[in-house]
N, C-alpha and C. Protein backbone atom coordinates (compact mmCIF):
# COMPACT_ATOMS: atom_id res chain seq x y z
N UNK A 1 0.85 -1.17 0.00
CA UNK A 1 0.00 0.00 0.00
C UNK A 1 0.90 1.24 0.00
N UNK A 2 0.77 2.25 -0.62
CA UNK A 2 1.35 3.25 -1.08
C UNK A 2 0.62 4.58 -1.02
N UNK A 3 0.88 5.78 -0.69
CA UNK A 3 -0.08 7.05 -0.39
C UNK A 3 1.17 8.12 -1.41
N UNK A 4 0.37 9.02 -2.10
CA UNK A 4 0.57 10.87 -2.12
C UNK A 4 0.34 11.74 -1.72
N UNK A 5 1.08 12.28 -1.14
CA UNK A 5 0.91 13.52 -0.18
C UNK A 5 -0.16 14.04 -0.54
N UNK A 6 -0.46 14.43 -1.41
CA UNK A 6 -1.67 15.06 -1.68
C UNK A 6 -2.88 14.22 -1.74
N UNK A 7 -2.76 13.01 -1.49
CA UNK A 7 -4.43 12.18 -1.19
C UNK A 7 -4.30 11.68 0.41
N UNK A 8 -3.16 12.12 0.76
CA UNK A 8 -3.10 11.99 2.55
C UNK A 8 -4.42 12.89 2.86
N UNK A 9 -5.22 12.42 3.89
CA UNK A 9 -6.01 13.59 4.36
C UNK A 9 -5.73 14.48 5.27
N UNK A 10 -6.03 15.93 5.12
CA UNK A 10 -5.96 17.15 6.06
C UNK A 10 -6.56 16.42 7.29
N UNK A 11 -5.81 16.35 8.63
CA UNK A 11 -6.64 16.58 9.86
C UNK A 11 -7.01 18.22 9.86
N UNK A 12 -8.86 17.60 10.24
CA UNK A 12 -9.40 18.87 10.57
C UNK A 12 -8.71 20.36 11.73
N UNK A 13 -8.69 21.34 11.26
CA UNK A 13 -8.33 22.24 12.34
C UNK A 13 -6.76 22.50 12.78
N UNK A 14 -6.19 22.06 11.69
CA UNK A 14 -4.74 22.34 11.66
C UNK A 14 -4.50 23.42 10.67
N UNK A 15 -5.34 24.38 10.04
CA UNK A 15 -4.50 24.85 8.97
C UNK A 15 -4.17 24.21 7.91
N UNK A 16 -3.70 23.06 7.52
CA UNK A 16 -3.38 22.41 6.63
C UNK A 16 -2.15 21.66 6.87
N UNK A 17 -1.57 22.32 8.18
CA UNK A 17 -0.08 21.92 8.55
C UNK A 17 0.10 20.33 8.76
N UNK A 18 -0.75 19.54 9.09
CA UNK A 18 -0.63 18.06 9.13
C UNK A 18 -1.59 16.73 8.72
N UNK A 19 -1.25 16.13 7.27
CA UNK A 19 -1.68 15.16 7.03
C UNK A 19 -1.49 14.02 7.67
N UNK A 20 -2.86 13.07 7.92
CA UNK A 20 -2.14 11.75 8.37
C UNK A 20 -3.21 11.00 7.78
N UNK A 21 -2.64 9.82 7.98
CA UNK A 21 -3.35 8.34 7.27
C UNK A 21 -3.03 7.24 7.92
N UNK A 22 -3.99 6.18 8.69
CA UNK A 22 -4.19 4.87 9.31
C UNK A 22 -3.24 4.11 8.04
N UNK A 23 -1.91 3.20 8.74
CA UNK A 23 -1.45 2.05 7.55
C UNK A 23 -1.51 1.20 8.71
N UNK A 24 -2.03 0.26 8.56
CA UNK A 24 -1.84 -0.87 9.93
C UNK A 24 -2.04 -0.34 11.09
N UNK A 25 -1.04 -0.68 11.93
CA UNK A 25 -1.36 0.01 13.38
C UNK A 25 -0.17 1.29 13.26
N UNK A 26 -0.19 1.68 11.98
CA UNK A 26 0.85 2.93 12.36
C UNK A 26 0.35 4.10 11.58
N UNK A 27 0.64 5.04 11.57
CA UNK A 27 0.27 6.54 11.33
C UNK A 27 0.99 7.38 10.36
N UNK A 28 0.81 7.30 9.05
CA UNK A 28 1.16 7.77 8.15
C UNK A 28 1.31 9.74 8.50
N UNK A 29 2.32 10.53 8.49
CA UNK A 29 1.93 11.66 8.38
C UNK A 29 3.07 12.85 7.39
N UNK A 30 2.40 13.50 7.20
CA UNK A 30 3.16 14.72 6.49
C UNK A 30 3.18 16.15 7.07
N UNK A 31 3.93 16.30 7.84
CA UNK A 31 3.67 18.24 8.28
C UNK A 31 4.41 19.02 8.08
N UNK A 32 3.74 20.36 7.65
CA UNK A 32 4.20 21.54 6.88
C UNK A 32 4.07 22.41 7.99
N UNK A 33 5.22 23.22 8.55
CA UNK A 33 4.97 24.22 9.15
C UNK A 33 5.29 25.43 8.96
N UNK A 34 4.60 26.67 8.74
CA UNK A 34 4.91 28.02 7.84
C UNK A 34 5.61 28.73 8.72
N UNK A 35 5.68 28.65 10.01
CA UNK A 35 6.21 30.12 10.47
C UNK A 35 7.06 29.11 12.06
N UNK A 36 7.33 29.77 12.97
CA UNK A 36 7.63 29.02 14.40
C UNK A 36 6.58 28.76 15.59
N UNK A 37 6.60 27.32 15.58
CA UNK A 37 4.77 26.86 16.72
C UNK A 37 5.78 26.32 17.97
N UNK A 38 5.38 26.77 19.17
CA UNK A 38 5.70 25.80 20.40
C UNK A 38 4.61 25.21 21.05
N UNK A 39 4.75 24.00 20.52
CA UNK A 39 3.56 22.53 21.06
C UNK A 39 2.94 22.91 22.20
N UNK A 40 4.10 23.54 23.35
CA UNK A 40 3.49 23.33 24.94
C UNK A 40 2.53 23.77 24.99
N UNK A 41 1.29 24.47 24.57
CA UNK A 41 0.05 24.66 25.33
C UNK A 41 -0.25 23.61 24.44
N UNK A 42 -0.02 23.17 23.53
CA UNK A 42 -1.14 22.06 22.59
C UNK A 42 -1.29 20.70 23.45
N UNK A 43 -0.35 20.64 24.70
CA UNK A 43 -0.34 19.35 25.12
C UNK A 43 -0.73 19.49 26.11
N UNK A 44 -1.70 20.47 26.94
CA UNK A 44 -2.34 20.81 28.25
C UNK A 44 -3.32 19.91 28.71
N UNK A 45 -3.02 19.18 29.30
CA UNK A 45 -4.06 18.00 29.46
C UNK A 45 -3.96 16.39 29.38
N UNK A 46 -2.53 16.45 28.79
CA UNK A 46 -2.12 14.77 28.89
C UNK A 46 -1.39 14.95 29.96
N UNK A 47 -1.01 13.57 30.01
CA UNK A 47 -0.31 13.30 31.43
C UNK A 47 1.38 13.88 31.13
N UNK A 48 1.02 14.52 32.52
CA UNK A 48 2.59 15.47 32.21
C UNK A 48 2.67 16.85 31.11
N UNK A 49 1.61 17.10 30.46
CA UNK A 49 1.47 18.05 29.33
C UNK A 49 2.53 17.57 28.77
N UNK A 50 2.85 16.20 28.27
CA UNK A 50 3.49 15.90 27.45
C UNK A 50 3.04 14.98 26.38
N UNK A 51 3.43 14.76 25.30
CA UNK A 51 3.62 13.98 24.28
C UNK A 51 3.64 12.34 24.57
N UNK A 52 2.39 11.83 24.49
CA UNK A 52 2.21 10.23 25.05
C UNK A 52 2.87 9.28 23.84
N UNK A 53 3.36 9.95 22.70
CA UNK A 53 3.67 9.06 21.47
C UNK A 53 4.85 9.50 20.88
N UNK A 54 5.65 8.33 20.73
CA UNK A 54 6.37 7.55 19.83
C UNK A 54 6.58 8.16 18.65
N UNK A 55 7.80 8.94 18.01
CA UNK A 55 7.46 9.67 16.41
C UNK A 55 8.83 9.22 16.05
N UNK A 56 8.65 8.77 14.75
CA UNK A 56 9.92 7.95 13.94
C UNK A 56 9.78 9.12 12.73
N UNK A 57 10.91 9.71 12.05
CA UNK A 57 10.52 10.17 11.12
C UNK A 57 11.51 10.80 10.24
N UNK A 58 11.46 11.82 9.18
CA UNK A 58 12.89 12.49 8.30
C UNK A 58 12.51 13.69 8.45
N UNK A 59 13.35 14.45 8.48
CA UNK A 59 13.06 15.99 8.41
C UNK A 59 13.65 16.10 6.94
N UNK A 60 13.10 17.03 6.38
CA UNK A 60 13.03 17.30 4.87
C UNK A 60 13.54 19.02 4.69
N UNK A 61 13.10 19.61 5.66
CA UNK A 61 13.70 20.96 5.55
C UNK A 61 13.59 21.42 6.59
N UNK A 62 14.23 22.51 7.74
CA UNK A 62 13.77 23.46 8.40
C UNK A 62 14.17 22.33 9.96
N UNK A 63 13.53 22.29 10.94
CA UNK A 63 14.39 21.81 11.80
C UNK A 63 13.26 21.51 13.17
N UNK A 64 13.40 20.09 13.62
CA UNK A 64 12.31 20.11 15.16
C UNK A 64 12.96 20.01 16.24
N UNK A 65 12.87 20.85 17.34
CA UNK A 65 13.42 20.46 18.31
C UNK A 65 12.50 19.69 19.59
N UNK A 66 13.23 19.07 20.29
CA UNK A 66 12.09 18.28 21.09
C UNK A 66 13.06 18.50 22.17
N UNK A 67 12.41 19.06 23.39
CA UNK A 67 12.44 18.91 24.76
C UNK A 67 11.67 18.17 25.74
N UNK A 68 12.63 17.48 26.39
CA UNK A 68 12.15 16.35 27.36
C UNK A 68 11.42 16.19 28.48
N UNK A 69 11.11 15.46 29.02
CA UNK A 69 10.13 15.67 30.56
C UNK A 69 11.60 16.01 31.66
N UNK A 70 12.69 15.54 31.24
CA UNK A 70 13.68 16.05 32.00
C UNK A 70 14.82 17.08 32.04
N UNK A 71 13.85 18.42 31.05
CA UNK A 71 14.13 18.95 30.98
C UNK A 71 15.57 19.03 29.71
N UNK A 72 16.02 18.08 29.48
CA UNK A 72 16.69 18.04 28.21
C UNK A 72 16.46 18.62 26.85
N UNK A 73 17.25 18.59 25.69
CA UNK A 73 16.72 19.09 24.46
C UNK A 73 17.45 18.62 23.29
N UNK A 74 16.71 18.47 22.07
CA UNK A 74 17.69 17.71 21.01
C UNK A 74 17.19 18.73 19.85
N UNK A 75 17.90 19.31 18.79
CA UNK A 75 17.03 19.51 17.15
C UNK A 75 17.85 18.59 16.37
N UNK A 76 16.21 18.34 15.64
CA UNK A 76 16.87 17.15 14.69
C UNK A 76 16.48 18.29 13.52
N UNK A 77 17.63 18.25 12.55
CA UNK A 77 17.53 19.29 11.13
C UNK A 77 17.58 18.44 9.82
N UNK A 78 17.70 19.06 8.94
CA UNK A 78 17.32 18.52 7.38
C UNK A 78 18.02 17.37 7.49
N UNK A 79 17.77 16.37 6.72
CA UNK A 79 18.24 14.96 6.45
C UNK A 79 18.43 13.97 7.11
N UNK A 80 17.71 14.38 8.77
CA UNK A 80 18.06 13.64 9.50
C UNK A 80 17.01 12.53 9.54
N UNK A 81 17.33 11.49 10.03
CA UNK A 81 15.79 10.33 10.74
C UNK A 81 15.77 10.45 12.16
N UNK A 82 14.58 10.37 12.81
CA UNK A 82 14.98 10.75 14.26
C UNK A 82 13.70 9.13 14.36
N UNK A 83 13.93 9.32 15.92
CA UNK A 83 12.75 9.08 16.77
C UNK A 83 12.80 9.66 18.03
N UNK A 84 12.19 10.25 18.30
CA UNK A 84 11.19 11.22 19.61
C UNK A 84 10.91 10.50 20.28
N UNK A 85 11.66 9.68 21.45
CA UNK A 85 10.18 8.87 22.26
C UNK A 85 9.05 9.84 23.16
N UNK A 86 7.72 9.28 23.42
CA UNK A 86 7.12 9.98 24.11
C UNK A 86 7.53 10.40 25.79
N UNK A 87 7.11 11.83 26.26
CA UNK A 87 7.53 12.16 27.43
C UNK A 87 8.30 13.59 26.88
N UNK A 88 7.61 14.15 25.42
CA UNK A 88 8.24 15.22 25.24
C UNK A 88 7.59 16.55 24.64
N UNK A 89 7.84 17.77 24.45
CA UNK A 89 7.27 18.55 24.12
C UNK A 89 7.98 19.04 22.31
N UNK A 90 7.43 19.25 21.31
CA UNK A 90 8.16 19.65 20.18
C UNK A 90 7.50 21.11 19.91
N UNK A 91 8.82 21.75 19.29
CA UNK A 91 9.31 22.88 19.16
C UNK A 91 9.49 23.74 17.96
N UNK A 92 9.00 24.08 16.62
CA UNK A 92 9.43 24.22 15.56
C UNK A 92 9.98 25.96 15.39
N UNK A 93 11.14 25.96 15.53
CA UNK A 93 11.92 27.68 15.70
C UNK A 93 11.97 28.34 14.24
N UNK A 94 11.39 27.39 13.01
CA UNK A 94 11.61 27.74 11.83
C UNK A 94 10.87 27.07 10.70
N UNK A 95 10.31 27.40 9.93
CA UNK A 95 9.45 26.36 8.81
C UNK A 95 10.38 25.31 8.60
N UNK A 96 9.48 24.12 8.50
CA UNK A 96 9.96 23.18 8.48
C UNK A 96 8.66 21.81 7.42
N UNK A 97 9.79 21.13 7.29
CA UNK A 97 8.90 20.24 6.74
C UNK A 97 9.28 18.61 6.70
N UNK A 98 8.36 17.69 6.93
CA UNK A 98 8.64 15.99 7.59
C UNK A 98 7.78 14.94 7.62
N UNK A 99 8.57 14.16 7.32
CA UNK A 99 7.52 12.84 7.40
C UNK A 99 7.42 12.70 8.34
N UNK A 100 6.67 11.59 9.01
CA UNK A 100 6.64 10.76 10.58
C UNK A 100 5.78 9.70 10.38
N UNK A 101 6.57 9.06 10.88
CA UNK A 101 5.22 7.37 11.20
C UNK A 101 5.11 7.10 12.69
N UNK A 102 3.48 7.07 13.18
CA UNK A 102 3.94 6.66 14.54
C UNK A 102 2.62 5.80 15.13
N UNK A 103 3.23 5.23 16.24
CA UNK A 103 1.98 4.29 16.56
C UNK A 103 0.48 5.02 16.44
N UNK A 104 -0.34 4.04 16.13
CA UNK A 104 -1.57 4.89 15.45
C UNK A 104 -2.36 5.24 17.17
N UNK A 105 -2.40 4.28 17.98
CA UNK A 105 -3.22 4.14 19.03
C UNK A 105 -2.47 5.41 19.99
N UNK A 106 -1.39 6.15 20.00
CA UNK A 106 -0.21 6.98 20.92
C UNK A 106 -0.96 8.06 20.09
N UNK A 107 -1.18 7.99 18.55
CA UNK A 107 -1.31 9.24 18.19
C UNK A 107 -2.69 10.17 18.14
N UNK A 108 -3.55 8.65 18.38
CA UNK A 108 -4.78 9.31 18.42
C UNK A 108 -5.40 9.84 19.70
N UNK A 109 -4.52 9.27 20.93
CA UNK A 109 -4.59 9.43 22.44
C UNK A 109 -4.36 11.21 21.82
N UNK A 110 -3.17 11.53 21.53
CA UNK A 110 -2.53 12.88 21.26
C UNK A 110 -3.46 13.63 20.50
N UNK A 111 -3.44 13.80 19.67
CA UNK A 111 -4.09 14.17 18.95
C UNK A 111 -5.38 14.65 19.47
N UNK A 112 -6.62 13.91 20.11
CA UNK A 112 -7.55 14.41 20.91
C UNK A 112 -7.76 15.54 21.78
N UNK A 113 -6.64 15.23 22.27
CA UNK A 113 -6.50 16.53 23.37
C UNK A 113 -5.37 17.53 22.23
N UNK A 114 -4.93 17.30 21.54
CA UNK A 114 -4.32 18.83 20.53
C UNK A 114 -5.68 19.69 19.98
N UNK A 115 -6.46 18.42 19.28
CA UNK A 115 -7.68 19.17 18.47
C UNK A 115 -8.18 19.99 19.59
N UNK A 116 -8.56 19.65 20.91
CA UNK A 116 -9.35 20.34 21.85
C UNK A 116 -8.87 21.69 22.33
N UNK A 117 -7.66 21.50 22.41
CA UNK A 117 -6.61 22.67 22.95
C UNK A 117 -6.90 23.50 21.65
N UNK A 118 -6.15 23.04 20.25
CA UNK A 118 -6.58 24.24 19.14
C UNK A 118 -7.84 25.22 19.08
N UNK A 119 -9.00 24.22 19.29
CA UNK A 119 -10.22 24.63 19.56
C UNK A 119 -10.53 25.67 20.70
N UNK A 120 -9.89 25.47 21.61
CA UNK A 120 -10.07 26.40 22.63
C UNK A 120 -9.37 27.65 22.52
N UNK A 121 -7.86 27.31 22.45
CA UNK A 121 -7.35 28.48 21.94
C UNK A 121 -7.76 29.37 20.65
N UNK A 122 -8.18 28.87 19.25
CA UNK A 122 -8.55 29.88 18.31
C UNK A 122 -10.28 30.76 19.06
N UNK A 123 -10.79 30.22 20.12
CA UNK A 123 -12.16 30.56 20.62
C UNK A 123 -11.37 31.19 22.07
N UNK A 124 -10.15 31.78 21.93
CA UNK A 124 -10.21 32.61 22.91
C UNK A 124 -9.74 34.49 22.79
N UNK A 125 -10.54 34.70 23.72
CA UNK A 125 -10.50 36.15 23.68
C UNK A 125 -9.58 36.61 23.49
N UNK A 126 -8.19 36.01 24.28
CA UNK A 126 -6.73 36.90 24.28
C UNK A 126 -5.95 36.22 22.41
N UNK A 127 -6.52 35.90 21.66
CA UNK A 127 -5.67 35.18 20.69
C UNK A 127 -6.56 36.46 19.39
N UNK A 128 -5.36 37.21 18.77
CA UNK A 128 -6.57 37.79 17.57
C UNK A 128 -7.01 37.20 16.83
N UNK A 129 -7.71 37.88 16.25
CA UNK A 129 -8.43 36.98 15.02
C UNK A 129 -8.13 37.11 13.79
């Protein structure tokens, strides 16, 4: 089974910044990021406000950094393959752009509580419009 970026589907409520797609029990994804995002409020609500999942993946341009529950920090930049284990917060200081595959069941735990957080934050008073 084989996918194109462009028949990956948009998750709702991202902007456009991240495709993903169910392959087995793993998580097809593509994300585009235009400008610099820091995850930490997106993860308000999991355990630890951290990152419950697992991300295997290539960076293609631009650069992620991921900081740890112990306070540590890594950027992984163009050409690299990483894996992220979960217990972390990610960081993007610059457009960037990447594959990732990751457990499907870690990502949809995540993911739930991101959509909710986005949701709240674009529906809040202090954020313009």
């Amino acid at each position: 089974m084989h996918f194109k970026k462009e028949d990956v589907p948009v998750r709702p409520g991202n902007d456009g910044a991240f495709r993903s797609i169910k392959a087995g029990e793993m998580e097809i994804g593509f994300t585009t990021v235009d400008r610099p995002i820091d995850c930490t409020p997106l993860y308000k609500g999991l355990p630890g406000d951290v990152c419950p999942c697992d991300h295997y993946g290539y960076v293609f341009s631009g650069s992620i950094r991921a900081r740890y529950a112990d306070g540590s920090e890594e950027v992984i930049g163009p050409g690299c393959v990483y894996w992220i284990p979960k217990g972390h917060v990610l960081i993007y200081d610059e457009p960037t752009v990447h594959l990732e595959i990751n457990p499907h069941r870690q990502l949809d735990q995540l993911m739930s509580v991101v959509d909710r957080n986005v949701a709240a934050l674009r529906d809040s008073p202090a954020i313009p419009k």
